[in-house]
Protein backbone atom coordinates (compact mmCIF):
# COMPACT_ATOMS: atom_id res chain seq x y z
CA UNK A 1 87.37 0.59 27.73
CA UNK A 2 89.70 4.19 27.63
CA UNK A 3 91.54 4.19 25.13
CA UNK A 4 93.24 6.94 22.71
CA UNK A 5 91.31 8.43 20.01
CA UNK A 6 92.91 10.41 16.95
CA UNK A 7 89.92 13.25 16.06
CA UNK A 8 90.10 14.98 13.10
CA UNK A 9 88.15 18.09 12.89
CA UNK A 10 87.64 20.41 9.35
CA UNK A 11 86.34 23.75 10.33
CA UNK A 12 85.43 26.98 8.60
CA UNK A 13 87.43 29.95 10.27
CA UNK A 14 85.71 32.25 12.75
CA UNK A 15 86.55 34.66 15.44
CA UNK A 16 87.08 31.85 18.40
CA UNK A 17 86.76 28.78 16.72
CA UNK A 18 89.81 27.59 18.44
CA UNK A 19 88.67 28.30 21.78
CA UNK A 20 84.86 26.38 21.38
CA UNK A 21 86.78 23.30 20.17
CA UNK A 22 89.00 23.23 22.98
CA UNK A 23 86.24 24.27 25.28
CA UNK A 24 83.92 20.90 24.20
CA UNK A 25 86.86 18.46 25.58
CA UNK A 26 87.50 20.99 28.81
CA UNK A 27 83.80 20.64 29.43
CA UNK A 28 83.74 17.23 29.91
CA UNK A 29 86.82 16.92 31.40
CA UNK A 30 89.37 15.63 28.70
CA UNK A 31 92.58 16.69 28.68
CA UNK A 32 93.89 17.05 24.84
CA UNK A 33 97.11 15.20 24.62
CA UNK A 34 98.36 16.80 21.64
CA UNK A 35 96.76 19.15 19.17
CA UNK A 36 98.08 20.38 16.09
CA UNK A 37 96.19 23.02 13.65
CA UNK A 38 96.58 23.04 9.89
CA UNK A 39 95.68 26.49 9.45
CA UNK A 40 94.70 28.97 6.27
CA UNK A 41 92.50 32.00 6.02
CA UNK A 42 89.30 30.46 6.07
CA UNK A 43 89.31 27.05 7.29
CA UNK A 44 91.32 24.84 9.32
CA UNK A 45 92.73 21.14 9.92
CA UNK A 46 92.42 20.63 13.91
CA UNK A 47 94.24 16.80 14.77
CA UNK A 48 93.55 16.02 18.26
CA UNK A 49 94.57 13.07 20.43
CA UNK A 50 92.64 12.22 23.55
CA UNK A 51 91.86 9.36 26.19
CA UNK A 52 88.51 8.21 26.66
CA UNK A 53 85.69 5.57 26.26
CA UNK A 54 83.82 4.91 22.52
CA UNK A 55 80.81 5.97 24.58
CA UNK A 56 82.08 9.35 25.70
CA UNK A 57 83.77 10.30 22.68
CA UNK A 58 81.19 9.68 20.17
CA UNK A 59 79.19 12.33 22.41
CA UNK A 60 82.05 14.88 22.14
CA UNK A 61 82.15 14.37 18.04
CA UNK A 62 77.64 15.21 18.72
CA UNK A 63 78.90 18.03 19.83
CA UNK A 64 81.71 19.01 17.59
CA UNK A 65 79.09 18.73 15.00
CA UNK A 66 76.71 20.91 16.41
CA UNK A 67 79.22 23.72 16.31
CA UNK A 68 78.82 26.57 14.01
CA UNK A 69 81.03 25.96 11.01
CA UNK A 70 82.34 22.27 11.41
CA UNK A 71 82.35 21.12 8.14
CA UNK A 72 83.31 17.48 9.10
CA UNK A 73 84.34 15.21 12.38
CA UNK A 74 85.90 11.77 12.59
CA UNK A 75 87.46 9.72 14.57
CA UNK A 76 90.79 8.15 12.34
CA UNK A 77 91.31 5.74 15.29
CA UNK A 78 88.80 3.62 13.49
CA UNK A 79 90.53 3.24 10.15
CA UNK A 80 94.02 2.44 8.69
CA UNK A 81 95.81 5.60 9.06
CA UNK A 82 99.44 7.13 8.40
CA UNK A 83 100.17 8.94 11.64
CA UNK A 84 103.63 11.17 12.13
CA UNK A 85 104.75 13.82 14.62
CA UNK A 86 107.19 15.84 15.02
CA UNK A 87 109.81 16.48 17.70
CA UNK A 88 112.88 18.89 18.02
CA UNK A 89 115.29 17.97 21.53
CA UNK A 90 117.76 20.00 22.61
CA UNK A 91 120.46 17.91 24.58
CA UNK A 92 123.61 18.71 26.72
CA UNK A 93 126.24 17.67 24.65
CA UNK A 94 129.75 17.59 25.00
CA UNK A 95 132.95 16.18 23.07
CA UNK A 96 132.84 12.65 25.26
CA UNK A 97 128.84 12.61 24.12
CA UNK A 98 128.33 14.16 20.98
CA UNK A 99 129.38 11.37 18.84
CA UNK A 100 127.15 8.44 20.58
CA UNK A 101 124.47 11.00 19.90
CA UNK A 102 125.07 11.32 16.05
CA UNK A 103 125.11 8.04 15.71
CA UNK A 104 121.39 8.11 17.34
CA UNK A 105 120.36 10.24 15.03
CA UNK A 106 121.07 8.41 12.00
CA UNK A 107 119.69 5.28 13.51
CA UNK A 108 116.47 7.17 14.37
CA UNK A 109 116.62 8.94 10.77
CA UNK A 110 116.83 12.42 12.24
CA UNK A 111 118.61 15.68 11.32
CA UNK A 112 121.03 18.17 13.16
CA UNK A 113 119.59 21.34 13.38
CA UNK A 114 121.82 23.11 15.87
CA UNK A 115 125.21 22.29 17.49
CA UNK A 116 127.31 24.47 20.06
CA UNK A 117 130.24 23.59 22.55
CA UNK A 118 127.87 22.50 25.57
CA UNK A 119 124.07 21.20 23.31
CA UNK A 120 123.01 19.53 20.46
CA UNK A 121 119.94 20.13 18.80
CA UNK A 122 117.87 17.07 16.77
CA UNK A 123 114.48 16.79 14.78
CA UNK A 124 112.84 13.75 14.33
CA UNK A 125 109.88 12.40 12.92
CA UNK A 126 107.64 9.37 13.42
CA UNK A 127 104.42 7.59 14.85
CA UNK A 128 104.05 7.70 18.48
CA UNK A 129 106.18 4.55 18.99
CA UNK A 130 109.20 5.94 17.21
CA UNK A 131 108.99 8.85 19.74
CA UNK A 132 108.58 6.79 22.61
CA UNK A 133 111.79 5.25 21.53
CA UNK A 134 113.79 8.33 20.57
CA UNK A 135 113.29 9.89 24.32
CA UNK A 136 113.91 6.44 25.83
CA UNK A 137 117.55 6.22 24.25
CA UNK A 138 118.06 10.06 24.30
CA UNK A 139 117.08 10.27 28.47
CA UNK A 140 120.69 9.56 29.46
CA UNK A 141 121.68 12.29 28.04
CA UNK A 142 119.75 14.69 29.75
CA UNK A 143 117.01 16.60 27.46
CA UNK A 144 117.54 20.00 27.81
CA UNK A 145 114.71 21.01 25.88
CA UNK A 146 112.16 19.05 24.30
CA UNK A 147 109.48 20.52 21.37
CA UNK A 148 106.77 18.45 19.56
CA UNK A 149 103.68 18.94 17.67
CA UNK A 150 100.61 17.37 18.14
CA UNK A 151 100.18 13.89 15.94
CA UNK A 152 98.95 14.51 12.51
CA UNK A 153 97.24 11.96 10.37
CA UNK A 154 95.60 11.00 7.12
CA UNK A 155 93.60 7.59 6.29
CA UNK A 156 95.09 5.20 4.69
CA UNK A 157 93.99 4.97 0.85
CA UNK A 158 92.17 2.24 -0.20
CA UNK A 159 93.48 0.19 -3.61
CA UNK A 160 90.52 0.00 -6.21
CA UNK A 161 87.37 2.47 -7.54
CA UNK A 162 85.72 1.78 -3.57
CA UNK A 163 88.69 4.61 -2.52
CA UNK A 164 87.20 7.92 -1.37
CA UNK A 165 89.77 9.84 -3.87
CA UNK A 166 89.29 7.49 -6.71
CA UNK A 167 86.64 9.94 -8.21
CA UNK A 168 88.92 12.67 -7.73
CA UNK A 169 92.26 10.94 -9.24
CA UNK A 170 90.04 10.04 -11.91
CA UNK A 171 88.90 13.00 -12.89
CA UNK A 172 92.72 13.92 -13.25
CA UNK A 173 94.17 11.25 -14.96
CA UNK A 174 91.72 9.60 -17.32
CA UNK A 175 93.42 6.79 -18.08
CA UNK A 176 92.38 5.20 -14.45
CA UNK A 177 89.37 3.36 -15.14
CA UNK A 178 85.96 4.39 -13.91
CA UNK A 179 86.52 7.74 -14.80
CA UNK A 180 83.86 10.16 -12.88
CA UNK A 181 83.66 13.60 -12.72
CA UNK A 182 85.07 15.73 -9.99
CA UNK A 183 82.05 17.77 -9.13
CA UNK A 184 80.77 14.15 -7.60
CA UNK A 185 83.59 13.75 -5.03
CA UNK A 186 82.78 14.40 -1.56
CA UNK A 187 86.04 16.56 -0.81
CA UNK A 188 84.05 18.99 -3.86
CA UNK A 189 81.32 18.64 -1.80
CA UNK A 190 82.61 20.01 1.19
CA UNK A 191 84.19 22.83 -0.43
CA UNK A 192 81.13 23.77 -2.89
CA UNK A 193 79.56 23.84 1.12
CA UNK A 194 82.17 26.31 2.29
CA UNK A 195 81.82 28.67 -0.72
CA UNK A 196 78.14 29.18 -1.37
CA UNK A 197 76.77 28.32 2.07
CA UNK A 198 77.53 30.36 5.32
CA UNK A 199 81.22 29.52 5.48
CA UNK A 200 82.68 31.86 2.89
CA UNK A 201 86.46 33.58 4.01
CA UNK A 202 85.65 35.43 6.95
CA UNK A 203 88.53 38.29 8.22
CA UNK A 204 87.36 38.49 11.35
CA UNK A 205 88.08 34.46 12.63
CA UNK A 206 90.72 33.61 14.20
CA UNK A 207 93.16 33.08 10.88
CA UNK A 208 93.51 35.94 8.76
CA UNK A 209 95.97 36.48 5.92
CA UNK A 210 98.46 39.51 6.50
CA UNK A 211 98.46 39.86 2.58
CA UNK A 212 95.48 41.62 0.94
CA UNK A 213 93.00 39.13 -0.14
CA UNK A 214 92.32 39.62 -3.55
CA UNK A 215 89.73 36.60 -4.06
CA UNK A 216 92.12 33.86 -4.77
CA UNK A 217 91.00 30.92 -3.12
CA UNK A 218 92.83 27.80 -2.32
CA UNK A 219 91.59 24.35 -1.09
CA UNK A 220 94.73 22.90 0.35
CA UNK A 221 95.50 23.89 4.03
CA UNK A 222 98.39 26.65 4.43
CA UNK A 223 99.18 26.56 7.82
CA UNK A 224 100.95 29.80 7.65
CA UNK A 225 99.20 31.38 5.70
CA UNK A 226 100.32 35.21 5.63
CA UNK A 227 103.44 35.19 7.83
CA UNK A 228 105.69 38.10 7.99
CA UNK A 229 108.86 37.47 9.02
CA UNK A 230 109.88 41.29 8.75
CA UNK A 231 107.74 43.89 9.70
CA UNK A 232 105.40 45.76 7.16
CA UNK A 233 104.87 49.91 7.11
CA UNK A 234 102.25 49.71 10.13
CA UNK A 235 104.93 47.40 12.69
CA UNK A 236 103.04 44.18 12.56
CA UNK A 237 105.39 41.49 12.62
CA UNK A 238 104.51 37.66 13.24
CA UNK A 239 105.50 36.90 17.02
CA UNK A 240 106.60 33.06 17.62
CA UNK A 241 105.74 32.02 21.20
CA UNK A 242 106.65 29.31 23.80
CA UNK A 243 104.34 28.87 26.72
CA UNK A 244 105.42 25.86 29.28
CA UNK A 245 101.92 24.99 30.70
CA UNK A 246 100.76 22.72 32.89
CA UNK A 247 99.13 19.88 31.65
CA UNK A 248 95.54 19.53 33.00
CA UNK A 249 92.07 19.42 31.45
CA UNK A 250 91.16 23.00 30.46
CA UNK A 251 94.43 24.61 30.50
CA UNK A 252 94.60 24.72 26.55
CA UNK A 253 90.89 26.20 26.30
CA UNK A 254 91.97 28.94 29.39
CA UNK A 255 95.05 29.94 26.67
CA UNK A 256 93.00 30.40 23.20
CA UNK A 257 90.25 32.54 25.32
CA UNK A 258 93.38 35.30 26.04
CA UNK A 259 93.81 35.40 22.69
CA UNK A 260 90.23 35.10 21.55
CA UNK A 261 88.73 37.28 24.11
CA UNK A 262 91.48 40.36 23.20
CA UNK A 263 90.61 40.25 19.19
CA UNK A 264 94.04 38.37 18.48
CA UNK A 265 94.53 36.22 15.43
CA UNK A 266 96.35 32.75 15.31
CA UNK A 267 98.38 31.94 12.38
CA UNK A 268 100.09 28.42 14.19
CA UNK A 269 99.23 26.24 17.00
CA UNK A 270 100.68 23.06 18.07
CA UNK A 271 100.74 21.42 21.49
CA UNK A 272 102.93 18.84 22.61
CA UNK A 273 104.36 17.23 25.77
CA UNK A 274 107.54 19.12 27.24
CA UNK A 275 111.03 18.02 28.92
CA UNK A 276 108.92 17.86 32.48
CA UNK A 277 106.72 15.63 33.79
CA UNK A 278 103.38 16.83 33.73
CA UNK A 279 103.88 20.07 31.64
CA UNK A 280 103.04 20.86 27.76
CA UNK A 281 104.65 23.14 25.59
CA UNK A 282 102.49 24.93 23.54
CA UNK A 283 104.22 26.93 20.48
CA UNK A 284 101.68 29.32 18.78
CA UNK A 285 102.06 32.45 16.07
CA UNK A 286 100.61 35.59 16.46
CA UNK A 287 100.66 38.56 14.29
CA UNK A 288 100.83 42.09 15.98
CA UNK A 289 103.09 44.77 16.79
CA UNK A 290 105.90 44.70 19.37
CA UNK A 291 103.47 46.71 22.02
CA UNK A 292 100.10 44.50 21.64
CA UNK A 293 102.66 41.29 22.08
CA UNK A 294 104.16 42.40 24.93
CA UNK A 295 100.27 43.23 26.24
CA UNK A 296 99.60 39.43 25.14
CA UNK A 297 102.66 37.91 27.31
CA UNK A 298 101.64 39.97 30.00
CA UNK A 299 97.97 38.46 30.10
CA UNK A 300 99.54 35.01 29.79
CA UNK A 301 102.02 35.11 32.77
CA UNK A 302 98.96 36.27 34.95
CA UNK A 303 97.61 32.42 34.18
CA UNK A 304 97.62 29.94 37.53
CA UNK A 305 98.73 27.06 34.76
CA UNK A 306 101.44 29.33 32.86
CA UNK A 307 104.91 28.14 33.78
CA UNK A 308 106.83 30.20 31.29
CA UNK A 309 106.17 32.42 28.54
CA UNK A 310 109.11 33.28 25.61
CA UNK A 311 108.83 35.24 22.13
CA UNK A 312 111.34 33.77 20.32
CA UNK A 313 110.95 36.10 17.50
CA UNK A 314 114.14 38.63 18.32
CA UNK A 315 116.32 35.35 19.36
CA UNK A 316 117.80 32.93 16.57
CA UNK A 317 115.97 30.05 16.60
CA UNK A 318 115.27 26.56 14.90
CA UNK A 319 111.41 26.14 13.22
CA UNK A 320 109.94 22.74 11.82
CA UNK A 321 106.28 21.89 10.56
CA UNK A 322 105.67 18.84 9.28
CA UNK A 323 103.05 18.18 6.57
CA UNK A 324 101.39 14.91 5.03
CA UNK A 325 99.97 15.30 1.37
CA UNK A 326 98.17 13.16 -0.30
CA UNK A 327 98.42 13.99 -4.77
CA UNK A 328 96.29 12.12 -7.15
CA UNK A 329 98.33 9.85 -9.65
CA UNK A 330 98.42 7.50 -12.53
CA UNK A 331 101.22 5.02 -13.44
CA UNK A 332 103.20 8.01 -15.36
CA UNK A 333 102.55 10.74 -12.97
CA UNK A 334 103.59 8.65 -9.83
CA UNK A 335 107.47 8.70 -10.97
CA UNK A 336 107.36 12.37 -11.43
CA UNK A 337 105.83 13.24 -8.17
CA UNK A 338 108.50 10.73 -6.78
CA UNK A 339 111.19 12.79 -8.30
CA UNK A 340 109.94 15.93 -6.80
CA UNK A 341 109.68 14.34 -3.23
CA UNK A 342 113.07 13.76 -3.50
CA UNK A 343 114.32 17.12 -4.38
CA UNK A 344 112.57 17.86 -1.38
CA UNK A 345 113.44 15.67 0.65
CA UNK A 346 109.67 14.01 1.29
CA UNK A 347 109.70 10.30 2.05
CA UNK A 348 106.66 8.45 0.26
CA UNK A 349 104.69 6.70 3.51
CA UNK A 350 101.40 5.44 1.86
CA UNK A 351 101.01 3.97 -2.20
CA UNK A 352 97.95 3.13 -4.08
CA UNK A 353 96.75 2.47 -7.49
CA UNK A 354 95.78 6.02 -7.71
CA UNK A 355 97.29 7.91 -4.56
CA UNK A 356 100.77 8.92 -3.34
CA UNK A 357 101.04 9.97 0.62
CA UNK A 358 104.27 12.03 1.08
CA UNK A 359 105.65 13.38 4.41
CA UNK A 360 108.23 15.98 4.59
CA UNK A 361 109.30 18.32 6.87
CA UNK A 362 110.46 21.71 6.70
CA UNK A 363 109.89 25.84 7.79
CA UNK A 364 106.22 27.17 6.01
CA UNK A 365 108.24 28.69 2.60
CA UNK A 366 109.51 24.61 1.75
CA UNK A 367 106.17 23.92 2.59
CA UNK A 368 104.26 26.04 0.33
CA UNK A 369 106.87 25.55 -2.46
CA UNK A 370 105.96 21.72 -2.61
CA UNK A 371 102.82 22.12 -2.34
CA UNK A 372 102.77 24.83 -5.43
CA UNK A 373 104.73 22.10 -7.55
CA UNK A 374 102.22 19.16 -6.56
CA UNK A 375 99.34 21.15 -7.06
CA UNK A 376 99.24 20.74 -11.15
CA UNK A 377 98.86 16.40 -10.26
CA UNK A 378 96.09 16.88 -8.09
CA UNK A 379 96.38 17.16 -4.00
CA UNK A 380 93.98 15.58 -2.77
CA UNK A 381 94.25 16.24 1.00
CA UNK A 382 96.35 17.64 3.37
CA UNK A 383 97.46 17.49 7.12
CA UNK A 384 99.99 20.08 8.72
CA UNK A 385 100.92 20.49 12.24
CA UNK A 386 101.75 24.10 13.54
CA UNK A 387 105.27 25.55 14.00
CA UNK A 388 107.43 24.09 16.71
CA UNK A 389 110.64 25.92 17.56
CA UNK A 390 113.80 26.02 19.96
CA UNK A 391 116.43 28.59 20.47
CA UNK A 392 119.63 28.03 19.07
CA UNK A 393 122.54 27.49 21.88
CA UNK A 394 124.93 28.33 18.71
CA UNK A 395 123.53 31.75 18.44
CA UNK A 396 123.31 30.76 14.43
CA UNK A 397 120.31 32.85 12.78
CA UNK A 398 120.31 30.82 9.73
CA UNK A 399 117.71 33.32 8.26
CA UNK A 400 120.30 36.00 7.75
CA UNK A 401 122.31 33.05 5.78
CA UNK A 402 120.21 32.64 3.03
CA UNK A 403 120.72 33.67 -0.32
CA UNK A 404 124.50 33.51 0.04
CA UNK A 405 126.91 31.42 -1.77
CA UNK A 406 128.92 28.67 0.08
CA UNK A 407 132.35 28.58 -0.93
CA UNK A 408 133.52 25.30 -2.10
């Protein structure tokens, strides 16, 4: 029976790793129906959704595993799981229209981004359902421009010392009975594998950090790790693309071997279906200088399955990533962490005796400030898609706006 499969696939970071992954599903004919890539210098977070039989796919995880620095396959579709996505949809909007479509928006919990005389620009979260919906009801409209990253998700936490974090929340929070210590927890495992076996940081893979690396190492996913938004002395400046593809088995693995095969580094991936029929957007970052960029867009618009290729980079433009965290808590800790998630705007999406699951969304510096303010409680894992982004019709760059005072 075919049926869709959520894998999740935690990888050490080499030169290409991107590219073999992709290259097992094109193989065997699967075509990935959304990807998205948690990202930091040495490792990464791949969520991948695909069609297929329990037969068939259990031989693609065989082979994930026999890759060269997998750390760990599964397939989430077997378990409980909290599963979001992210979408940003540019409409046409106009004065007889615009408020019908606010009032969407609230209904469907989603945020304004981007508003001019003639569009209307939304984000939304949600499980595939909710998105199903949200494109349903926003159709009439006509979608100008549609954005979303691949489906992210984390298991479900169990209640009780059977949990695969209890160990680890334990080891935090003594209180929580059971206590046992951390160096027994199979997440410890997997990263005492990463440091003193083969997998250590390696600047030559595919994700590199633009800052010197001055041995400071961090378990919890960055998926922009490194981003310049300015450029540094030498010109290199992180480029945000939009390639409209179309959306057949292979096409993603024919992308990533451009930029494997030419020595370029990936700092964000997502792919996601598009405003057309039968086409994918895929949004990726890619540090270099304005010359080797132009090289790269070149070498993409030379692609059979390349519809359109746009650095948004020079144009003002709205960015969203959308992270779920899971933080290790006790009784006490649980209404602090709360408080924070609000500040933040996170929304809590999965509670145990010993767990909290928060989703928020955001651009990478929101990200990385939550996650520096949960890291003290304990995180104990992470998903994060890639960057999605859409030009803004308003011509708004909000970037330039920060750091001033509003009037009131």
């Amino acid at each position: 029976m075919t049926k869709r499969h959520t894998i999740s696939v935690f990888v050490g970071d080499e030169s290409g790793i991107i590219n073999r992954i992709a290259g097992v599903f094109a193989r065997r004919g699967y075509n990935i129906e959304s990807l998205a890539v948690g990202l930091n210098k040495d490792k990464a977070l791949f969520t991948i959704v695909v069609y297929g039989t329990e037969k068939i796919l259990q031989q693609v995880v065989e082979q994930l595993n026999k890759l060269v620095n997998v750390l760990k396959v599964e397939d989430l579709s077997k378990v409980p799981q909290v599963e979001r996505e992210l979408m940003l949809v540019k409409l046409n909007a106009d004065s007889n229209t615009q408020g019908e479509i606010m009032w969407l928006v609230d209904v469907f919990r989603g945020n304004i981004v981007d508003i001019s005389e003639h569009t209307l620009t939304m984000e939304v979260t949600g499980d595939p359902g909710k998105m199903a919906a949200v494109l349903r009801n926003l159709k009439k409209f006509g979608i100008k421009e549609l954005a979303r990253t691949g489906k992210i998700a984390l298991r479900r936490e169990k209640m009780g010392e059977t949990a695969p974090f209890w160990r680890f929340s334990a080891a935090s929070y003594p209180d929580l009975q059971g206590t046992i210590p951390l160096e027994d927890n199979c997440a410890s495992k997997l990263i005492e594998k990463h440091t003193n076996g083969n997998l250590t940081a390696n600047s030559g893979g595919d994700v590199y950090p633009v800052e010197p690396d001055d041995g400071f190492y961090n378990q919890v996913l960055d998926a922009n790790w490194g981003v310049l938004y300015d450029e540094d002395s030498s010109g290199l400046q992180s480029h945000t693309l939009s390639l409209l593809v179309n959306n057949a088995p292979g096409v993603l693995n024919t992308v990533t071997g451009v930029i494997s095969r030419r020595g370029y580094n990936v700092q964000s991936l997502a792919v996601g279906t598009s405003e057309r029929e039968g086409v994918s957007r895929i949004t990726t970052v890619v540090p270099g200088t304005e010359e080797s960029i132009a090289k790269l867009v070149q070498q993409f618009n030379k692609l059979v399955d390349v519809y359109e290729v746009q650095d948004l980079t020079h144009s003002p433009f709205a960015e969203r990533e959308l992270m779920l965290i899971k933080i290790a808590v006790n009784a006490d800790a649980r209404r602090d962490v709360l408080d924070i998630a609000t500040i933040f705007r996170a929304k809590p999406v999965d509670v145990s005796d010993h767990t909290v699951t928060l989703e928020v969304t955001g651009d990478f510096s929101k990200m990385l400030a939550l996650q520096n303010l949960l890291e003290p409680y304990g995180i104990c894992e992470v998903a994060r898609t890639g960057r999605v982004a859409l030009v803004r019709e308003s011509g708004v760059d909000s970037r330039y706006l920060r750091g001033y005072t509003i009037p009131l």
